[in-house]
C-alpha atoms as a PDB file:
ATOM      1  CA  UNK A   1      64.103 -37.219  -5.928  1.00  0.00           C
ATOM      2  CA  UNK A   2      60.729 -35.812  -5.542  1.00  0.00           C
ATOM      3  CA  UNK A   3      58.589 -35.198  -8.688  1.00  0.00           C
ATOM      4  CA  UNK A   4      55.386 -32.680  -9.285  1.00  0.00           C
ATOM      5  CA  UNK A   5      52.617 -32.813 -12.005  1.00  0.00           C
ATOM      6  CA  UNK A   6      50.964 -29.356 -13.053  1.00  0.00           C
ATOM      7  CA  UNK A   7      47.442 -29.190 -13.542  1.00  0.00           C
ATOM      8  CA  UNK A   8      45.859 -26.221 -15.408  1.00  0.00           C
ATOM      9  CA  UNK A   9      48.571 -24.867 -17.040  1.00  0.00           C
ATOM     10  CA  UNK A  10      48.139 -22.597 -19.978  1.00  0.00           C
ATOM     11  CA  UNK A  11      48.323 -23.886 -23.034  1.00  0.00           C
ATOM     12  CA  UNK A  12      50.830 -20.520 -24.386  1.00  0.00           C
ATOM     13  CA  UNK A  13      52.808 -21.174 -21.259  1.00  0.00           C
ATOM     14  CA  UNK A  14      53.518 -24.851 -22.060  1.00  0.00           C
ATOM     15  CA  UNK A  15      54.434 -23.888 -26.078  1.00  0.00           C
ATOM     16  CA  UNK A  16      56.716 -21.116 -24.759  1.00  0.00           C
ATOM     17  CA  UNK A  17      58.278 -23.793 -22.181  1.00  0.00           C
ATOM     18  CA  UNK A  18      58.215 -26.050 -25.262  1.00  0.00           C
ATOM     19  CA  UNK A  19      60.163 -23.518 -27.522  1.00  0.00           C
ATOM     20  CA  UNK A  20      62.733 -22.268 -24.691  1.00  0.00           C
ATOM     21  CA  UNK A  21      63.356 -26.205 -24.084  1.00  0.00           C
ATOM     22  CA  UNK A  22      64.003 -26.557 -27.788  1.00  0.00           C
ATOM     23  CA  UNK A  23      66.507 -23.937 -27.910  1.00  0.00           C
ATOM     24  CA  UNK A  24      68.479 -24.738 -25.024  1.00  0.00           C
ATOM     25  CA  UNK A  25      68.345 -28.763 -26.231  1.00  0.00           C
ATOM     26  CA  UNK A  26      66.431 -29.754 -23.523  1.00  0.00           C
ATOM     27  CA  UNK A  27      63.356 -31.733 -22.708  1.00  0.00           C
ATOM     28  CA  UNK A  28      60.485 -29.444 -21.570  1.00  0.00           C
ATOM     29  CA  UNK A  29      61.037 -31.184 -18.334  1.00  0.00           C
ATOM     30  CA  UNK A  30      64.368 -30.228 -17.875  1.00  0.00           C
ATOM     31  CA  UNK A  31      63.894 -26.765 -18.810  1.00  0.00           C
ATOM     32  CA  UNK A  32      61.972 -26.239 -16.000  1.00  0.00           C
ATOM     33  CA  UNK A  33      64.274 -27.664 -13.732  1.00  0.00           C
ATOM     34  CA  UNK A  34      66.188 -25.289 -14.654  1.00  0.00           C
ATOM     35  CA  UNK A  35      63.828 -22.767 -14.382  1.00  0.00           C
ATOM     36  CA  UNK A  36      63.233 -23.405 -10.563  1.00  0.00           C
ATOM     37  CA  UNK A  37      66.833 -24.102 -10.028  1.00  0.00           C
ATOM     38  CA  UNK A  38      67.351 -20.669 -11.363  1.00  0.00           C
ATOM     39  CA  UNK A  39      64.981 -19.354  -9.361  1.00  0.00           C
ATOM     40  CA  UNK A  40      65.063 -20.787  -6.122  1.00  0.00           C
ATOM     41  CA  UNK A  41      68.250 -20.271  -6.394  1.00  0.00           C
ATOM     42  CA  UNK A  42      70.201 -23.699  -6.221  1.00  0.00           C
ATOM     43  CA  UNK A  43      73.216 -23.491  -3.958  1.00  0.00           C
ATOM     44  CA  UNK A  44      72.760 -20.530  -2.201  1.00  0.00           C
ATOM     45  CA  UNK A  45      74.014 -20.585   1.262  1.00  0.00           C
ATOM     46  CA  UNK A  46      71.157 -20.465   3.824  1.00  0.00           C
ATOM     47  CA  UNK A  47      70.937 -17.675   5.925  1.00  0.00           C
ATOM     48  CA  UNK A  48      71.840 -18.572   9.930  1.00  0.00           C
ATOM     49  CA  UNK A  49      69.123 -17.401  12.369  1.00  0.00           C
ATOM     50  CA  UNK A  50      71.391 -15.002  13.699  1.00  0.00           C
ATOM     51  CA  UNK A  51      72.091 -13.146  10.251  1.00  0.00           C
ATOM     52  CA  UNK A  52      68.357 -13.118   9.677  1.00  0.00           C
ATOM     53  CA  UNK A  53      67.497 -11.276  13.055  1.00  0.00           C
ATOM     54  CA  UNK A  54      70.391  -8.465  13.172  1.00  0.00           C
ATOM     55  CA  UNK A  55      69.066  -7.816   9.294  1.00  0.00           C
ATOM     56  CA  UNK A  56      66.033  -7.618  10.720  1.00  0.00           C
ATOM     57  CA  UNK A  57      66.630  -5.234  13.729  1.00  0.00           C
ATOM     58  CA  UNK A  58      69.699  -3.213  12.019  1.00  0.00           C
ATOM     59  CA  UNK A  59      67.212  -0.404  10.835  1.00  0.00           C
ATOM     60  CA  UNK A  60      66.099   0.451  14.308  1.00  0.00           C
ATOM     61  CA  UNK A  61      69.587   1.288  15.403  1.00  0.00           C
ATOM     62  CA  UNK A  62      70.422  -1.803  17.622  1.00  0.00           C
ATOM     63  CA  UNK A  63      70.705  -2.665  21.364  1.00  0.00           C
ATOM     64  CA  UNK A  64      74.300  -1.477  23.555  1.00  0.00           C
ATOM     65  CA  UNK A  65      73.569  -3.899  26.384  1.00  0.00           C
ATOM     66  CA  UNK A  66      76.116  -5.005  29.464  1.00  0.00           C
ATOM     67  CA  UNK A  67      77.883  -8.125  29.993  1.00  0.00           C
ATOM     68  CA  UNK A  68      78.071  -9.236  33.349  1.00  0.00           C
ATOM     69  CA  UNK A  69      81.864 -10.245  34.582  1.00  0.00           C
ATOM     70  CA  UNK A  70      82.507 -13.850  34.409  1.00  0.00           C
ATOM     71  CA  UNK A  71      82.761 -15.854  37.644  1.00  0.00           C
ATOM     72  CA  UNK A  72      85.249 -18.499  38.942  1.00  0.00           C
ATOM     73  CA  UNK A  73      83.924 -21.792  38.402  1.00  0.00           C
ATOM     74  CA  UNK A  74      82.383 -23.596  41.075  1.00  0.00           C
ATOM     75  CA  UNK A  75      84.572 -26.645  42.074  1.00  0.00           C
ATOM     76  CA  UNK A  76      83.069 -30.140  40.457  1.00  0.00           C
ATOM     77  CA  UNK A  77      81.009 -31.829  42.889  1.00  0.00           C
ATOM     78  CA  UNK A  78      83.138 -35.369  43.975  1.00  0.00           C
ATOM     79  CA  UNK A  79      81.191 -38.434  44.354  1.00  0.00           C
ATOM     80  CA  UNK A  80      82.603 -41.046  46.960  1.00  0.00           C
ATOM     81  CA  UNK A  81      81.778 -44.649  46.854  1.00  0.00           C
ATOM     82  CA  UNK A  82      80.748 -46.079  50.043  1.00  0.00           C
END
């Protein structure tokens, strides 16, 4: 586990941390893991590279493009042993 220190944080932000932690029953450390949990959202699948690009194209109205026929496969190449 990986852990991060926070310089210059405001001192209202840490009593309001302080006071949310309290109310929830948690240290102030765990409340904001599960602040950033929250927010980074924890779990959430990860978008594949494909999904990201046709999201990112789909509002210019796409691409119809043609797909060559298939050929017969070559024969394997045979290797003799002299």
């Amino acid at each position: 586990m990986a852990s991060i220190t926070i310089r210059n944080l405001e001192d209202d932000v840490k009593q309001r941390l302080r006071v949310r932690a309290a109310q929830h029953g948690h240290s102030m450390e765990e409340e904001a893991r599960e602040i950033l949990r929250r927010e980074l959202g924890e779990g959430a699948p990860a978008r594949n590279l494909a999904a990201a690009i046709r999201a990112r194209i789909a509002p210019l109205g796409g691409v119809d493009l043609a797909i060559p026929a298939r050929e017969p496969m070559r024969e394997p190449p045979r290797f003799v042993q002299e």
